[in-house]
Protein backbone atom coordinates (compact mmCIF):
# COMPACT_ATOMS: atom_id res chain seq x y z
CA UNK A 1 -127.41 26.39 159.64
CA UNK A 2 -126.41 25.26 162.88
CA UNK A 3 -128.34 24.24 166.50
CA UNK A 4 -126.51 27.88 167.92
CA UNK A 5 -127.38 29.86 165.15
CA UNK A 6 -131.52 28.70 165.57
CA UNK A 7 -131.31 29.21 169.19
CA UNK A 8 -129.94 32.77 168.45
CA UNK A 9 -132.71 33.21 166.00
CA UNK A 10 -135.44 32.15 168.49
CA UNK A 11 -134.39 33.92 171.35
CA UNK A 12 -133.83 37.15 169.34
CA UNK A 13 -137.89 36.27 168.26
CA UNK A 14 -138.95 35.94 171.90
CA UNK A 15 -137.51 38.81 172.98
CA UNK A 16 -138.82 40.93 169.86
CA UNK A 17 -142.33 39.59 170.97
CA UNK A 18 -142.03 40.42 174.16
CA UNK A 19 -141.38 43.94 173.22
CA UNK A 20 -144.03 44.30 171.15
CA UNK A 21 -146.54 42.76 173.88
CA UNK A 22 -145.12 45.43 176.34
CA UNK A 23 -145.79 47.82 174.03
CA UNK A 24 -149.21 46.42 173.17
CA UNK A 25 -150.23 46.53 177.04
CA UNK A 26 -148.21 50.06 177.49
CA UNK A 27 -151.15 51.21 174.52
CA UNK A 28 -154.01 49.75 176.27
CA UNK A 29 -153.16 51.49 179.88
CA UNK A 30 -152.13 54.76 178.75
CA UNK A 31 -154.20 55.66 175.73
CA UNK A 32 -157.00 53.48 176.71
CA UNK A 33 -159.50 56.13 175.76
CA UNK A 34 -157.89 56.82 172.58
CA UNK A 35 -157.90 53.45 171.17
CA UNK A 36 -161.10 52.89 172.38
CA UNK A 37 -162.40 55.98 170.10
CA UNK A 38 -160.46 54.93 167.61
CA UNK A 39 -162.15 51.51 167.13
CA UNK A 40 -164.91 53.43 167.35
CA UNK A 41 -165.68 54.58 164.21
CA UNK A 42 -164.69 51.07 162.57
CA UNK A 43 -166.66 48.42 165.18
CA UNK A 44 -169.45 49.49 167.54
CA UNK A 45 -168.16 47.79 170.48
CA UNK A 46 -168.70 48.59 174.31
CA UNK A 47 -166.00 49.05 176.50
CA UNK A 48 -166.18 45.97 178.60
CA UNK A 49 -166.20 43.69 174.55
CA UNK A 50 -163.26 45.73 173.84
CA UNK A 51 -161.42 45.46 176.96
CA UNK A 52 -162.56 41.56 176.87
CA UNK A 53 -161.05 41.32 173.30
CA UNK A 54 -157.41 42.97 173.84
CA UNK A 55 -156.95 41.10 177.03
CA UNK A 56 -158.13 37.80 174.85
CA UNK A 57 -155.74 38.69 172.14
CA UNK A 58 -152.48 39.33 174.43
CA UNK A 59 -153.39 36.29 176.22
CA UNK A 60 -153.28 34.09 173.12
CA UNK A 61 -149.83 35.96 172.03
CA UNK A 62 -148.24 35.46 175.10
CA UNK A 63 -148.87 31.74 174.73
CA UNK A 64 -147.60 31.75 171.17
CA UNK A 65 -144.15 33.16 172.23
CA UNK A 66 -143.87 30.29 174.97
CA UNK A 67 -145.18 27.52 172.48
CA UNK A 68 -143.52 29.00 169.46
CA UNK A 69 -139.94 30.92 170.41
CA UNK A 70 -139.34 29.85 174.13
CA UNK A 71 -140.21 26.23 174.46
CA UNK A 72 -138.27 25.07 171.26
CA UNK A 73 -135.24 27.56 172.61
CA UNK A 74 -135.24 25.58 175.97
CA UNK A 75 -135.61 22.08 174.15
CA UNK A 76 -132.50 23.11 171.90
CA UNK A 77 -130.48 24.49 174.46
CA UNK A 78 -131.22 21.04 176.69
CA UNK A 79 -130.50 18.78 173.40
CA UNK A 80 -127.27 20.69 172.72
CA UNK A 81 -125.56 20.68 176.07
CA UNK A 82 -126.67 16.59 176.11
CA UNK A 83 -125.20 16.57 172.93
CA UNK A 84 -121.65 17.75 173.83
């Protein structure tokens, strides 16, 4: 396994999370009500906890894909091009 290969496999991970975060926020705009309903019947929560909760949770997410696929892509990418 080679530095390219890693790089590859991170960026193709950031990008994947990014997607999924898009489509995360894209859920909570458009079928706010829905989802709201829907976690409902599971957790008596009030609008404002819920809203609170999801905007908590893609918070921390969005951090994880800059600590955990972006910031080791950019330190490879800077170590490899020192490298050559």
């Amino acid at each position: 396994m080679n530095i390219d290969f890693v790089k590859d496999a991170l960026l193709w991970c950031a990008i994947i999370d990014y997607i999924v975060l898009f489509l995360w926020f894209g859920a909570f705009i458009f079928a706010h009500s829905w989802l709201i309903n829907l976690h409902g019947r599971w957790f008596h929560l009030s609008e404002e906890r819920f809203n609170s909760i999801h905007y908590l949770g893609m918070a921390i997410y969005k951090i994880g894909i800059l600590l955990f696929n972006l910031v080791p892509y950019a330190a490879l990418s800077i170590a490899s091009n020192h490298a050559s």
